[in-house]
Protein backbone atom coordinates (compact mmCIF):
# COMPACT_ATOMS: atom_id res chain seq x y z
CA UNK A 1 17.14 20.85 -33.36
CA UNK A 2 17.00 23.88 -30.95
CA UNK A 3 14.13 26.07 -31.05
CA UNK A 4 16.48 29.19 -31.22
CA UNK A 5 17.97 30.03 -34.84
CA UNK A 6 20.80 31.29 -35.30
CA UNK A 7 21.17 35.10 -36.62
CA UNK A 8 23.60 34.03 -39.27
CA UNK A 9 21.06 31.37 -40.64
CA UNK A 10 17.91 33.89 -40.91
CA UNK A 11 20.42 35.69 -42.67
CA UNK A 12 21.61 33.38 -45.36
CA UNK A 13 17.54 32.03 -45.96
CA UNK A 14 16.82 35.46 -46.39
CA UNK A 15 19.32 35.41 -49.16
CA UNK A 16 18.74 32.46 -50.63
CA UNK A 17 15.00 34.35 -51.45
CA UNK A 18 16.36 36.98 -52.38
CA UNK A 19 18.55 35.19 -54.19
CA UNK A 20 15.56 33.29 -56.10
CA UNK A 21 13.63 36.57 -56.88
CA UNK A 22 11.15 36.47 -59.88
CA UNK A 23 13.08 37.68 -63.12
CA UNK A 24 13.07 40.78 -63.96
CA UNK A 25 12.60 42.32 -60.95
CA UNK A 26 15.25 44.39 -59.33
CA UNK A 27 16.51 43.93 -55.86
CA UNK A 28 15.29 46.47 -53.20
CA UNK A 29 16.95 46.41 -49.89
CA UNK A 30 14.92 46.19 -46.76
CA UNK A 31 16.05 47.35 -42.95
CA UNK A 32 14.31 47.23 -40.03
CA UNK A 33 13.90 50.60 -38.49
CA UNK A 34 12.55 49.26 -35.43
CA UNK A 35 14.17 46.39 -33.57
CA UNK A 36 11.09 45.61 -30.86
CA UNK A 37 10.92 42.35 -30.01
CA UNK A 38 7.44 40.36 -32.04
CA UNK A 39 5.54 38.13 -30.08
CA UNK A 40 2.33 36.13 -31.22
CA UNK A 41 -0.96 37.08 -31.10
CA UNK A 42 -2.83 40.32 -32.33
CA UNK A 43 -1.10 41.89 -35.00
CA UNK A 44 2.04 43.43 -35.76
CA UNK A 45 3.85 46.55 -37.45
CA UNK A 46 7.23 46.50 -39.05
CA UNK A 47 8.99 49.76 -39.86
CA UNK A 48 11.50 49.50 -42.89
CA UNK A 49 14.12 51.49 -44.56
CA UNK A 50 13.33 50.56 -48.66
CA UNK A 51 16.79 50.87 -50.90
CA UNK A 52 17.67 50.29 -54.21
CA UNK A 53 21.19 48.36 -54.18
CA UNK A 54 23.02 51.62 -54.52
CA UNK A 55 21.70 52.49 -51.20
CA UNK A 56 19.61 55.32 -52.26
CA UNK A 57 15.68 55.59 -51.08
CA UNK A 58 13.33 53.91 -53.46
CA UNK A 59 10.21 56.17 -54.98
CA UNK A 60 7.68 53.83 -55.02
CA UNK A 61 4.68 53.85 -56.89
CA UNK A 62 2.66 50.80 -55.20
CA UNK A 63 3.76 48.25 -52.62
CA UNK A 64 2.54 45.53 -51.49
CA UNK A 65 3.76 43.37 -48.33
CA UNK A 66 3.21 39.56 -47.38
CA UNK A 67 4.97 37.19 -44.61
CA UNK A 68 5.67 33.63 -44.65
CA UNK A 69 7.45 31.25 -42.27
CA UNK A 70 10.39 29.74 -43.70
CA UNK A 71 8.91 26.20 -43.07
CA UNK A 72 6.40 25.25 -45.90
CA UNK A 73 2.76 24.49 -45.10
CA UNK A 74 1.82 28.11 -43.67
CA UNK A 75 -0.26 30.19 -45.69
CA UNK A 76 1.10 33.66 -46.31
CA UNK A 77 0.21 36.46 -44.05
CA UNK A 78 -0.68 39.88 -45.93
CA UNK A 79 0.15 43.67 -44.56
CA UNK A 80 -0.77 47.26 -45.21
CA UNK A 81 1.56 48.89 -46.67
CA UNK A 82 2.06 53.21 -45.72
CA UNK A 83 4.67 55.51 -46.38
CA UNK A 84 5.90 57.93 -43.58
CA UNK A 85 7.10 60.98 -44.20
CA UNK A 86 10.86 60.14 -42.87
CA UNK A 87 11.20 58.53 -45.95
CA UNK A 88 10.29 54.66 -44.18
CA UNK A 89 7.53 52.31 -44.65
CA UNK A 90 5.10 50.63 -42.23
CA UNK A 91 3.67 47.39 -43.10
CA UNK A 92 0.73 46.90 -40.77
CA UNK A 93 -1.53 44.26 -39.46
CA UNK A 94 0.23 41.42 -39.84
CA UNK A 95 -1.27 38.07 -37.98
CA UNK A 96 1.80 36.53 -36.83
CA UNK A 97 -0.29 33.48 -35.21
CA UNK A 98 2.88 31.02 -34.98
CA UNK A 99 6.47 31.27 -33.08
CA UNK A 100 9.52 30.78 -35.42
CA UNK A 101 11.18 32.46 -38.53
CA UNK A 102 10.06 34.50 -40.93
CA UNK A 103 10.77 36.84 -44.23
CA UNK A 104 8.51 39.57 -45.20
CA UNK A 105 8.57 40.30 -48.89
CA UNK A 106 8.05 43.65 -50.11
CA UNK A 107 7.21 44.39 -54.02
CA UNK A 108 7.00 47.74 -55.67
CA UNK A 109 5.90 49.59 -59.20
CA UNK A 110 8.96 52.46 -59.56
CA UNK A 111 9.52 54.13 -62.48
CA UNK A 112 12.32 51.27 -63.46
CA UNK A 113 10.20 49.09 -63.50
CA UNK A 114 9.20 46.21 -60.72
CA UNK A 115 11.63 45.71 -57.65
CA UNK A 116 11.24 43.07 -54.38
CA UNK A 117 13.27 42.43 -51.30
CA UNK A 118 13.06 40.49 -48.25
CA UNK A 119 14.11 40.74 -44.60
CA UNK A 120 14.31 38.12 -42.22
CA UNK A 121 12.63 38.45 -38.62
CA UNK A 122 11.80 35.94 -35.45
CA UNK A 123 8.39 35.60 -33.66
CA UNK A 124 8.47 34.84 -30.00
CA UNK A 125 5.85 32.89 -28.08
């Protein structure tokens, strides 16, 4: 198997988790802002546009942030979450130790009650 992955698969895993999303929670959907190439080592920030499925901005009450490869056996890696005042969020220090795929999942509290989304993204060596 090639160690490149193909856009379109990242795309439909990504899905398929969002696809398998706790019940009761509605779908958010997540954008990257920035589109900077992540490498490993240190940490890393991820800048996201946060939608409901209408496509309107989400006012969220809490959120929380976590990555995980999309091969099993890798812990989950967790991130700060901060709002900027464009109307994106930041999810901060993540430890990105490993080349390959990954999702970040983020959860919120909004006034409708609990939402989650996922977007897909590729470490570099």
């Amino acid at each position: 198997m090639s160690a490149r992955r193909s856009p379109a698969l990242i795309l439909l895993l990504a899905s398929l988790l969002v696809a398998c999303a706790r019940p009761g929670t509605a779908p958010l959907q997540l954008s990257r802002v920035d589109a900077a190439a992540l490498r490993t080592g240190g940490t890393a920030d991820l800048r996201l546009r946060v939608r409901d499925v209408n496509g309107a901005p989400v006012q969220a009450t809490h959120l929380t942030a976590h990555a995980d490869m999309l091969h099993p056996g890798m812990p989950s890696v967790p991130g700060r979450v901060s709002a900027n005042a464009d109307g994106t969020v930041t999810v901060s220090g993540l430890a990105l130790g490993m080349a390959g795929d990954w999702v970040l999942t983020v959860r919120t509290d909004t006034p409708g009650g609990e939402r989650e989304g996922q977007v897909a993204f590729t470490v570099r060596p």
